[in-house]
Protein backbone atom coordinates (compact mmCIF):
# COMPACT_ATOMS: atom_id res chain seq x y z
CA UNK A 1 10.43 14.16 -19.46
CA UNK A 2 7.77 14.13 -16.25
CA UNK A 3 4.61 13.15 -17.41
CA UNK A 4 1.80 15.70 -17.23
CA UNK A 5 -0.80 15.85 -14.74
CA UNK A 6 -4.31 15.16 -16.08
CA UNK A 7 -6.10 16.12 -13.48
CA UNK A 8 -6.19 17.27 -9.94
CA UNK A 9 -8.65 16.53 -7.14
CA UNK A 10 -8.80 18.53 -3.42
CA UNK A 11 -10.12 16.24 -1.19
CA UNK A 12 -9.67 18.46 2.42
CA UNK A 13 -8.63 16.33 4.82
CA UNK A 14 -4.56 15.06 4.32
CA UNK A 15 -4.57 12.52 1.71
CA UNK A 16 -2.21 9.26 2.34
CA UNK A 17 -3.89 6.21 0.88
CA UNK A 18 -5.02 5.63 -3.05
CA UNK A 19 -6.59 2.79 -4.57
CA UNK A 20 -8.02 1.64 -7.77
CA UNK A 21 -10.89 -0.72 -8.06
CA UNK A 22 -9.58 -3.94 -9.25
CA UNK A 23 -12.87 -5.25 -10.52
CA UNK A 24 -15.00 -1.82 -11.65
CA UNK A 25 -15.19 -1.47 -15.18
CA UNK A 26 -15.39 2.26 -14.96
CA UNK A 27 -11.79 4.00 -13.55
CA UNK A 28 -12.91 4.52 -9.86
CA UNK A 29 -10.78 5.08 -6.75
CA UNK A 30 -10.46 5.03 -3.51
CA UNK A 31 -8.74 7.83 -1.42
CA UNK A 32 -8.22 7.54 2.34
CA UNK A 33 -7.57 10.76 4.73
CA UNK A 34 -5.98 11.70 7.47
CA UNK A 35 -6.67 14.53 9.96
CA UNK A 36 -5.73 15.15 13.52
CA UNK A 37 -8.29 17.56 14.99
CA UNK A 38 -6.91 18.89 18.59
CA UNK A 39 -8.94 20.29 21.84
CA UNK A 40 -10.68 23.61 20.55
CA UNK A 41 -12.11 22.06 17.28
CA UNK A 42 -8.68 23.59 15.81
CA UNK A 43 -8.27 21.09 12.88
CA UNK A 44 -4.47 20.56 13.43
CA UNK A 45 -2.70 18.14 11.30
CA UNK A 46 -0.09 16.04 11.37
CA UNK A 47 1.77 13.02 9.84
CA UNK A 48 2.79 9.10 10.99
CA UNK A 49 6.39 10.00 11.13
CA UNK A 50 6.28 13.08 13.42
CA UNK A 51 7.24 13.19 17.12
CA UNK A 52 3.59 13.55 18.71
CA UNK A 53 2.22 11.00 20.49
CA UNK A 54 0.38 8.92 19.10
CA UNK A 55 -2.19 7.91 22.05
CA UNK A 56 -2.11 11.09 22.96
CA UNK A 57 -5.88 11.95 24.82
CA UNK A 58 -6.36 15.41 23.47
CA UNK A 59 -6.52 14.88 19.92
CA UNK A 60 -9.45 13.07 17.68
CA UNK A 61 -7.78 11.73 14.52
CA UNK A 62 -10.72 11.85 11.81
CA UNK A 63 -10.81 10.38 8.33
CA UNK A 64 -13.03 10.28 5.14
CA UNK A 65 -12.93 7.35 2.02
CA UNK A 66 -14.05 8.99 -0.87
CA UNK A 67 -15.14 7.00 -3.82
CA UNK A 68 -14.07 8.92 -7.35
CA UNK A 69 -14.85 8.21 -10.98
CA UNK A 70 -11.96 9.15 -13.34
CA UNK A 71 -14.02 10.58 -16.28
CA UNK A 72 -12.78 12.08 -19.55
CA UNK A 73 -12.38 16.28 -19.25
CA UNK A 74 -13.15 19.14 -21.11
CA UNK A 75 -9.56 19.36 -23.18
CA UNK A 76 -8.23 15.91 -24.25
CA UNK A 77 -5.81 14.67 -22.79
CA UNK A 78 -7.56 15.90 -19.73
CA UNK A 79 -9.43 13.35 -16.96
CA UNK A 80 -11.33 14.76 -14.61
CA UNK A 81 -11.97 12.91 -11.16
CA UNK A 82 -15.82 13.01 -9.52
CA UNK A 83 -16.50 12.11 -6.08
CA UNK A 84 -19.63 9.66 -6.58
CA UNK A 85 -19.60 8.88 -2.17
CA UNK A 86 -18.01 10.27 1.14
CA UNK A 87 -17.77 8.10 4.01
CA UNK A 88 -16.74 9.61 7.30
CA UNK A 89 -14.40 7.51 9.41
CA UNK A 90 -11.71 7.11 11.89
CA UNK A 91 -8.39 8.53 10.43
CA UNK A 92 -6.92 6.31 7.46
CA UNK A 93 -3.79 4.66 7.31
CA UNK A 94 -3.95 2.35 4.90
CA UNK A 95 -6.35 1.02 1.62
CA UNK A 96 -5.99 -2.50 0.47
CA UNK A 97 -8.36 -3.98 -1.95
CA UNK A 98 -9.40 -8.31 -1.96
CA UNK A 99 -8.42 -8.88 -5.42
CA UNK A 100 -10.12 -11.80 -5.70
CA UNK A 101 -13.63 -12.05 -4.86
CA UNK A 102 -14.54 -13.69 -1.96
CA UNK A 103 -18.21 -15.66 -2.24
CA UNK A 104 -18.75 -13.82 -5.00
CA UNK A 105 -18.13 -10.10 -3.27
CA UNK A 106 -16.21 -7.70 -3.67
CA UNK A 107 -13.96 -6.61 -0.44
CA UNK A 108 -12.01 -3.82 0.49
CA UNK A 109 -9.93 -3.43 3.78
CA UNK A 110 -9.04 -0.21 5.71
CA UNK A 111 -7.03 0.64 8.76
CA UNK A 112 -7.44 3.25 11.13
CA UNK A 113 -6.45 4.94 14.14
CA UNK A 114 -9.14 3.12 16.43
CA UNK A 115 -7.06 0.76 15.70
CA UNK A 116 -9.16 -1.18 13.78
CA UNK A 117 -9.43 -3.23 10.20
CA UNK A 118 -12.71 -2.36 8.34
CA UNK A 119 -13.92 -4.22 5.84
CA UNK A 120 -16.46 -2.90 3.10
CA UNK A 121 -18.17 -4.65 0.55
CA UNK A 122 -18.44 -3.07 -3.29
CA UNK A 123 -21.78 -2.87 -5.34
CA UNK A 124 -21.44 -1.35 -8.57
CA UNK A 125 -25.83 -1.25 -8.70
CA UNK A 126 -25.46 2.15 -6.90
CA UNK A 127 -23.55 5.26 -8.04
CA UNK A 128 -24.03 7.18 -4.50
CA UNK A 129 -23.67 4.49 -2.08
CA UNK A 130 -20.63 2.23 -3.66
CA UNK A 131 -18.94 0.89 -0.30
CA UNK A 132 -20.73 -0.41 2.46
CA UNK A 133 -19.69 -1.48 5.71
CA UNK A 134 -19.67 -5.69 6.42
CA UNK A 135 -17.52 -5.95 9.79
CA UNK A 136 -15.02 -4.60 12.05
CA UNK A 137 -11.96 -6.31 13.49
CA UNK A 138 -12.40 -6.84 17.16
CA UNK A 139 -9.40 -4.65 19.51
CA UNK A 140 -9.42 -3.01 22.41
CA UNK A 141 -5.83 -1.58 21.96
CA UNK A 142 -5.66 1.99 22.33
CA UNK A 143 -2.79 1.84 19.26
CA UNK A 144 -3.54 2.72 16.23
CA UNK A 145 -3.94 0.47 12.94
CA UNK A 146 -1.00 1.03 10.49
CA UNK A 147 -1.16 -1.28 7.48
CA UNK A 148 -3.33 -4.23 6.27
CA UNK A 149 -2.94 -7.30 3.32
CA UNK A 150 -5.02 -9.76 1.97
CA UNK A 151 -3.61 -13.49 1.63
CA UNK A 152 -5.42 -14.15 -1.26
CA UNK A 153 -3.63 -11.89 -4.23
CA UNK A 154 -3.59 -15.25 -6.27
CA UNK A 155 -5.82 -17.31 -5.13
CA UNK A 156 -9.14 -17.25 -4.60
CA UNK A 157 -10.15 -18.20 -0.84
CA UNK A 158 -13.77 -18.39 0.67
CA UNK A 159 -12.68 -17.46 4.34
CA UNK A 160 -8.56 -15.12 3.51
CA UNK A 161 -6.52 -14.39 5.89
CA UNK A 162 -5.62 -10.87 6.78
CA UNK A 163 -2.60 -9.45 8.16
CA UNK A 164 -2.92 -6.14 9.88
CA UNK A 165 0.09 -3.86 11.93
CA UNK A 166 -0.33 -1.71 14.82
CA UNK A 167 1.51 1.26 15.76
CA UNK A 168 2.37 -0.12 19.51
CA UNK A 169 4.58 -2.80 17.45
CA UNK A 170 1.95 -5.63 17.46
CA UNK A 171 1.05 -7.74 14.03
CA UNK A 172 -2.81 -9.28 14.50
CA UNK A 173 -3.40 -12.36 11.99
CA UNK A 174 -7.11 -12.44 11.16
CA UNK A 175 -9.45 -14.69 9.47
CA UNK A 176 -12.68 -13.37 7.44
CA UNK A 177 -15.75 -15.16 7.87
CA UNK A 178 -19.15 -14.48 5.97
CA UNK A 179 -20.09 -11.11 7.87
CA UNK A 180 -17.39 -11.52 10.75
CA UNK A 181 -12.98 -11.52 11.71
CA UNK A 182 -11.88 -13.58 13.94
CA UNK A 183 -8.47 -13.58 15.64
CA UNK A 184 -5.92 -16.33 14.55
CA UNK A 185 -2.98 -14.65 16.02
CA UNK A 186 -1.26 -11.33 17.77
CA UNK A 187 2.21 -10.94 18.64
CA UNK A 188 5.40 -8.23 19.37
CA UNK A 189 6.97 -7.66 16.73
CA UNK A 190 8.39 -4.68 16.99
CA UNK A 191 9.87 -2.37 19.70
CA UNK A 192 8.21 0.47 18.27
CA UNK A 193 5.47 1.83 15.84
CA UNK A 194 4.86 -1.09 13.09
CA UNK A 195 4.54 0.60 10.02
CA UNK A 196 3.85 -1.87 7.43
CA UNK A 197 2.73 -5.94 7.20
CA UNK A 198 2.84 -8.05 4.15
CA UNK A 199 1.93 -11.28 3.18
CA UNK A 200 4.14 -13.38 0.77
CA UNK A 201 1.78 -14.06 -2.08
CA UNK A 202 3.81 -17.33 -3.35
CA UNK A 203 3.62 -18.54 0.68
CA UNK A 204 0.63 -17.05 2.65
CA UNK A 205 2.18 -18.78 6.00
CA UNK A 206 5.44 -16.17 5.92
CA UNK A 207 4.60 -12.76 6.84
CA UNK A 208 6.92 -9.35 6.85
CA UNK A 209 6.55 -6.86 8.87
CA UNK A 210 8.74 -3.58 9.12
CA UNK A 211 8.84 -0.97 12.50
CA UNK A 212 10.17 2.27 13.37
CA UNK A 213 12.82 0.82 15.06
CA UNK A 214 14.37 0.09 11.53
CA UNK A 215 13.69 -4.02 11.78
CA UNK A 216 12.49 -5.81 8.81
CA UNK A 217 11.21 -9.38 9.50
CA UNK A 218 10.07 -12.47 8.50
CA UNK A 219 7.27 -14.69 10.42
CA UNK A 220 6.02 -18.21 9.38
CA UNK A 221 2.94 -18.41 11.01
CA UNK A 222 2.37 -22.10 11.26
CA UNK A 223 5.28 -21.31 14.34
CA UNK A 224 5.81 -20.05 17.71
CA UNK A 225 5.75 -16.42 16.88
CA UNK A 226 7.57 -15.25 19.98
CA UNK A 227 10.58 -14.85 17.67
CA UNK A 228 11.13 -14.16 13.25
CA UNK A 229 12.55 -16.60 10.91
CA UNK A 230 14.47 -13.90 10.46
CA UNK A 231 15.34 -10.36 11.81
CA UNK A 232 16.90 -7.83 8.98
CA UNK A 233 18.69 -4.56 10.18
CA UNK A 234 20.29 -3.51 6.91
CA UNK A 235 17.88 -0.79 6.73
CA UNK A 236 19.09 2.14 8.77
CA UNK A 237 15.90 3.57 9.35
CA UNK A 238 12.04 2.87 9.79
CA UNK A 239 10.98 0.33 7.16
CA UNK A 240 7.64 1.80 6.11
CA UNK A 241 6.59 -0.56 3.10
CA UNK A 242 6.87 -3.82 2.30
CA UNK A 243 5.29 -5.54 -1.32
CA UNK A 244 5.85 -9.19 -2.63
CA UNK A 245 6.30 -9.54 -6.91
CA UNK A 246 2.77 -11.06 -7.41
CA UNK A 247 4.55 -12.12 -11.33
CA UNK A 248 7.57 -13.47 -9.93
CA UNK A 249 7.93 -15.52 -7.25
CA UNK A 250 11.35 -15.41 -4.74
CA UNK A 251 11.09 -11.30 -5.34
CA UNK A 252 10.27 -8.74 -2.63
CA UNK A 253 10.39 -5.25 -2.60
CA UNK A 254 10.93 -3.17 0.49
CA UNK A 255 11.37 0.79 1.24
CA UNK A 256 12.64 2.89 3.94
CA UNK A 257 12.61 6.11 5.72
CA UNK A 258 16.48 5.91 5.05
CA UNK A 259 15.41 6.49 0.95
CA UNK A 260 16.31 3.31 -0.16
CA UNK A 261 14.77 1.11 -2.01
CA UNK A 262 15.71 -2.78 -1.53
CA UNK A 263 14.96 -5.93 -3.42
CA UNK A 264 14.89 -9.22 -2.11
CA UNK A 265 15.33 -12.84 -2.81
CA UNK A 266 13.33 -14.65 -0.34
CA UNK A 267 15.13 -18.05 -0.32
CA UNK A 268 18.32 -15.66 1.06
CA UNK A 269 17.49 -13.00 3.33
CA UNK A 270 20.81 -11.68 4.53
CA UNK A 271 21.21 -9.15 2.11
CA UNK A 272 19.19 -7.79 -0.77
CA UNK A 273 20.33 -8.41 -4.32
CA UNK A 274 19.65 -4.49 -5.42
CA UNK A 275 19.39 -1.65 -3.87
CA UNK A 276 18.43 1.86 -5.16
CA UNK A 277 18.13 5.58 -2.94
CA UNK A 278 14.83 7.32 -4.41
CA UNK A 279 15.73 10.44 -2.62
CA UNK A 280 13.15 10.52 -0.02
CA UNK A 281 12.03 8.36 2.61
CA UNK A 282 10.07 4.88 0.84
CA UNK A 283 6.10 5.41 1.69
CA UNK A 284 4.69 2.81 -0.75
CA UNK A 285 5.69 0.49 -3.16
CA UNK A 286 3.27 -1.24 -5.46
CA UNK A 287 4.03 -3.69 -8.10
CA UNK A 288 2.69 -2.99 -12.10
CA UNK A 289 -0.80 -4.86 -12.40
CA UNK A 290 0.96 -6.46 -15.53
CA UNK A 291 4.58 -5.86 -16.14
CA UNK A 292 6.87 -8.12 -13.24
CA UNK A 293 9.75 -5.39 -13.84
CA UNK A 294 7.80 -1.87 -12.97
CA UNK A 295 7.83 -0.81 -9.14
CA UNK A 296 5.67 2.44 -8.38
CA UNK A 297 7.34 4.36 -5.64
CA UNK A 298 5.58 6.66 -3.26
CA UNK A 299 9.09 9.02 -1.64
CA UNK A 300 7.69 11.32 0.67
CA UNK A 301 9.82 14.40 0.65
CA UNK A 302 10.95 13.37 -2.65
CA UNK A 303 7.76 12.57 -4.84
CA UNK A 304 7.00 9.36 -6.85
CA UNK A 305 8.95 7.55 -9.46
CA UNK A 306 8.15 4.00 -11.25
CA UNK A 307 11.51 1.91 -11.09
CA UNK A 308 12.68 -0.56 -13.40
CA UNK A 309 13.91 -3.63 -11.59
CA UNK A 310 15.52 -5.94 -14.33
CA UNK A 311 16.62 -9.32 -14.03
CA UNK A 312 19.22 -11.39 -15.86
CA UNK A 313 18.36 -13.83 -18.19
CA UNK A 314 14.37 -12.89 -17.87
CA UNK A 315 12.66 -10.86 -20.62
CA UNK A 316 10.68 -7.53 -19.03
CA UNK A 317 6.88 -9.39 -19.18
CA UNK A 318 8.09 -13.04 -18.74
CA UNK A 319 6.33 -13.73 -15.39
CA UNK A 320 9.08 -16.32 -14.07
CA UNK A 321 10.40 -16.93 -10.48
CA UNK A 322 13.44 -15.24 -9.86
CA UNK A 323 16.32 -17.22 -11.33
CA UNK A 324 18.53 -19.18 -8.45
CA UNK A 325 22.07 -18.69 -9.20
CA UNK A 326 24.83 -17.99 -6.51
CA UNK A 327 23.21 -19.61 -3.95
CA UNK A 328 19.63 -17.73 -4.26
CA UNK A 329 21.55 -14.22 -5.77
CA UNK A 330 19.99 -13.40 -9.49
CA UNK A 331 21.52 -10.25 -10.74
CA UNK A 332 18.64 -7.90 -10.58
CA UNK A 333 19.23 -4.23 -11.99
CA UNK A 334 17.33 -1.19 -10.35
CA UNK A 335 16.91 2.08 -12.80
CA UNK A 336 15.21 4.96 -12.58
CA UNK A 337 12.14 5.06 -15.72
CA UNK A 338 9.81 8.12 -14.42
CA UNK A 339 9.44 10.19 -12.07
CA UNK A 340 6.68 12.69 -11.13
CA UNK A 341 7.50 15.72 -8.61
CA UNK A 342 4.28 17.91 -9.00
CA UNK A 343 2.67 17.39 -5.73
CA UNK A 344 4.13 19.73 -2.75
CA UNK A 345 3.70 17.71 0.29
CA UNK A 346 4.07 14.52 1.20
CA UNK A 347 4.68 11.69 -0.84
CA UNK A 348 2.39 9.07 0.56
CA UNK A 349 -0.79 7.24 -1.53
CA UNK A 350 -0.10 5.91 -4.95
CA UNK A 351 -1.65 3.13 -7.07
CA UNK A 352 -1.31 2.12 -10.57
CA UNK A 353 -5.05 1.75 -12.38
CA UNK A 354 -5.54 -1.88 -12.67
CA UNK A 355 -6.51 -2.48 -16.48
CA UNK A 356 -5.34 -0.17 -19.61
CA UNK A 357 -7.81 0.21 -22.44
CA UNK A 358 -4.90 1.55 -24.35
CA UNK A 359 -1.46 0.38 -23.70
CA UNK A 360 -0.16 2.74 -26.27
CA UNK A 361 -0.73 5.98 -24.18
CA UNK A 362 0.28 4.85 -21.16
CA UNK A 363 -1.20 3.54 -18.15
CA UNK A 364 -3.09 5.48 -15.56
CA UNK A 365 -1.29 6.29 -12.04
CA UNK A 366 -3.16 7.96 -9.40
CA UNK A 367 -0.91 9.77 -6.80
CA UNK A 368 -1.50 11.84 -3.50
CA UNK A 369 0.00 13.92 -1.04
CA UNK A 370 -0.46 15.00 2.85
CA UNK A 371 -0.51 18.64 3.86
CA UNK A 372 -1.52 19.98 0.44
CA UNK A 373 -4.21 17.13 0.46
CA UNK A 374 -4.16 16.43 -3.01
CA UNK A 375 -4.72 14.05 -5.35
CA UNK A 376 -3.03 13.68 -9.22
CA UNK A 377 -3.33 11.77 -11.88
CA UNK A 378 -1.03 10.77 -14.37
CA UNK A 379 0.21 8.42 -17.15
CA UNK A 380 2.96 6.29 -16.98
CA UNK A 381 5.03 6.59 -20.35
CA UNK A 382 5.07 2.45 -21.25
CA UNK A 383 8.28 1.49 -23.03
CA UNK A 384 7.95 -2.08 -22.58
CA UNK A 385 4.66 -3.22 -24.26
């Protein structure tokens, strides 16, 4: 049975980025926007996978963050979401939060279409003024910013690393100082837009990166970058998102505008050891804060769905590397557990809430969509606690 929305939130501009605090105590959000506002102040829009150009001089492509608080409603089970800030930016691509503190703050990173990684820092003291700004990446590209990670998912670092993509196929490796990025490194990667970068969390030196021009790749960046460690083409179309198992190490998840799917075992990259077709092209893919098996799936023109990706010989919440049998090959089982088709648009955003007071009803999922700019939330019916 799809699970229920609990509540709904309108926030004007194209929605295509949600996050969840990782450190709030209260359930707040993120939600990055997306709007493409042509000659004439006619607010057009439009989305990353049309056939617009993308540099194109006579369009301004706007954006907002909003900060929300998910607070109980009127009717229980009801939520009800509150916007507690608005920050008016350059059009959003991406929303990816530090998740470890670094010198004691609290980080967020966002990429948008000047091309640009932001970085804001979080201070829970203030209801109305939540995020502020700490630095900008430096770029004089004309390209837009695509996708951003953070190397330092489990570890804490006082200067991380962060990957960011572009949209004219370049990957930028930066470094965060105190108040300041630097540039380690910048190469081609792709022969078209670069939708999606990704650190290995296990191995911060190898990053992935996936294009339009249907390439997923590997990079070790302690290397001559002018070429991958290694160069994947059994995706047939644009590889959109890209997420490494922060539970278990060896596994990699990876999605497609062909609808599929794919999971990986890193020591053997020739071919993935699952595959499953969603039904619409792959968006997003995050990983269960707690449970190595559940993969949240944003599908685009076919909504969102949490997969279970089993493995032999590992129980659901054992958080184990992958086993190595067959040369690298564990036999890893991809099912369908929920899926949630209320939203009319595009598929885009998602994010599981990062703690559960109550394991028994389910955890939270926060979900949005493009043209209908909306946001849901919703509870993910747990069958394995």
């Amino acid at each position: 049975m799809e699970p229920p929305s609990l509540a709904s939130f309108d926030p004007v501009y194209c929605a295509d980025s949600l996050e969840f605090c990782p450190y709030n105590a209260k359930q707040r959000m993120l939600i990055g926007t997306y709007q493409l506002l042509k000659t004439g102040n006619a607010a057009q829009q439009d989305t990353a996978d049309d056939n617009q150009e993308l540099t194109s001089a006579d369009a301004q492509r706007v954006g907002r963050i909003y900060v929300c608080d998910v607070i109980p409603g009127a009717e229980d089970p009801g939520l009800a979401i509150v916007e507690r800030q608005r920050i008016e930016t350059s059009a959003i691509f991406d929303i990816k939060w530090s998740y470890n503190q670094v010198n004691g703050r609290e980080l967020v990173g966002v990429a948008c279409a000047d091309g640009k990684v932001h970085i804001y820092t979080a201070d829970d003291s203030s209801e109305d003024s939540y995020l502020s700004p700490l630095c900008v990446s430096a770029s004089e590209s004309t390209s837009m910013c695509c996708s951003l990670d953070w190397s330092n998912r489990l570890a804490e670092s006082s200067h991380p690393e962060i990957v960011a993509s572009q949209s004219d196929g370049t990957v930028q490796l930066l470094k965060l100082s105190d108040s300041s990025m630097e540039t380690i490194h910048e190469w081609h990667a792709h022969d078209a837009e670069a939708w999606i970068t990704s650190f290995d969390y296990w191995n911060t030196s190898t990053v992935y990166s996936g294009g339009d021009d249907a390439r997923f790749k590997g990079w070790d960046t302690r290397m001559d970058l002018s070429s991958p460690v290694f160069n994947s083409r059994r995706h047939q179309a644009g590889v959109c998102s890209i997420h490494s198992n922060f539970h278990r190490q060896f596994m990699l998840a990876t999605g497609s505008y062909d609808e599929t799917v794919m999971i990986w075992d890193t020591r053997n990259m020739r071919v993935p050891v699952a595959e499953y077709n969603v039904g619409g092209g792959v968006w997003r893919l995050k990983w269960h804060p707690e449970e190595p098996t559940q993969l949240l799936v944003g599908a685009m023109y076919g909504g969102f769905h949490i997969l279970d990706v089993a493995v032999d010989g590992l129980q659901p919440l054992e958080c184990a590397p992958l086993p190595d049998r067959e040369a690298g090959r564990a036999a890893v089982t991809v099912t369908k557990h929920t899926s949630f088709m209320k939203h009319e648009s595009i598929a885009y955003g998602a994010d599981w809430r990062q703690s559960c007071d109550d394991p028994s009803v389910g955890w939270l999922v926060g979900t949005c969509s493009f043209y209908d700019h909306l946001v849901h939330l919703w509870r993910w019916p747990n069958t394995c606690s």
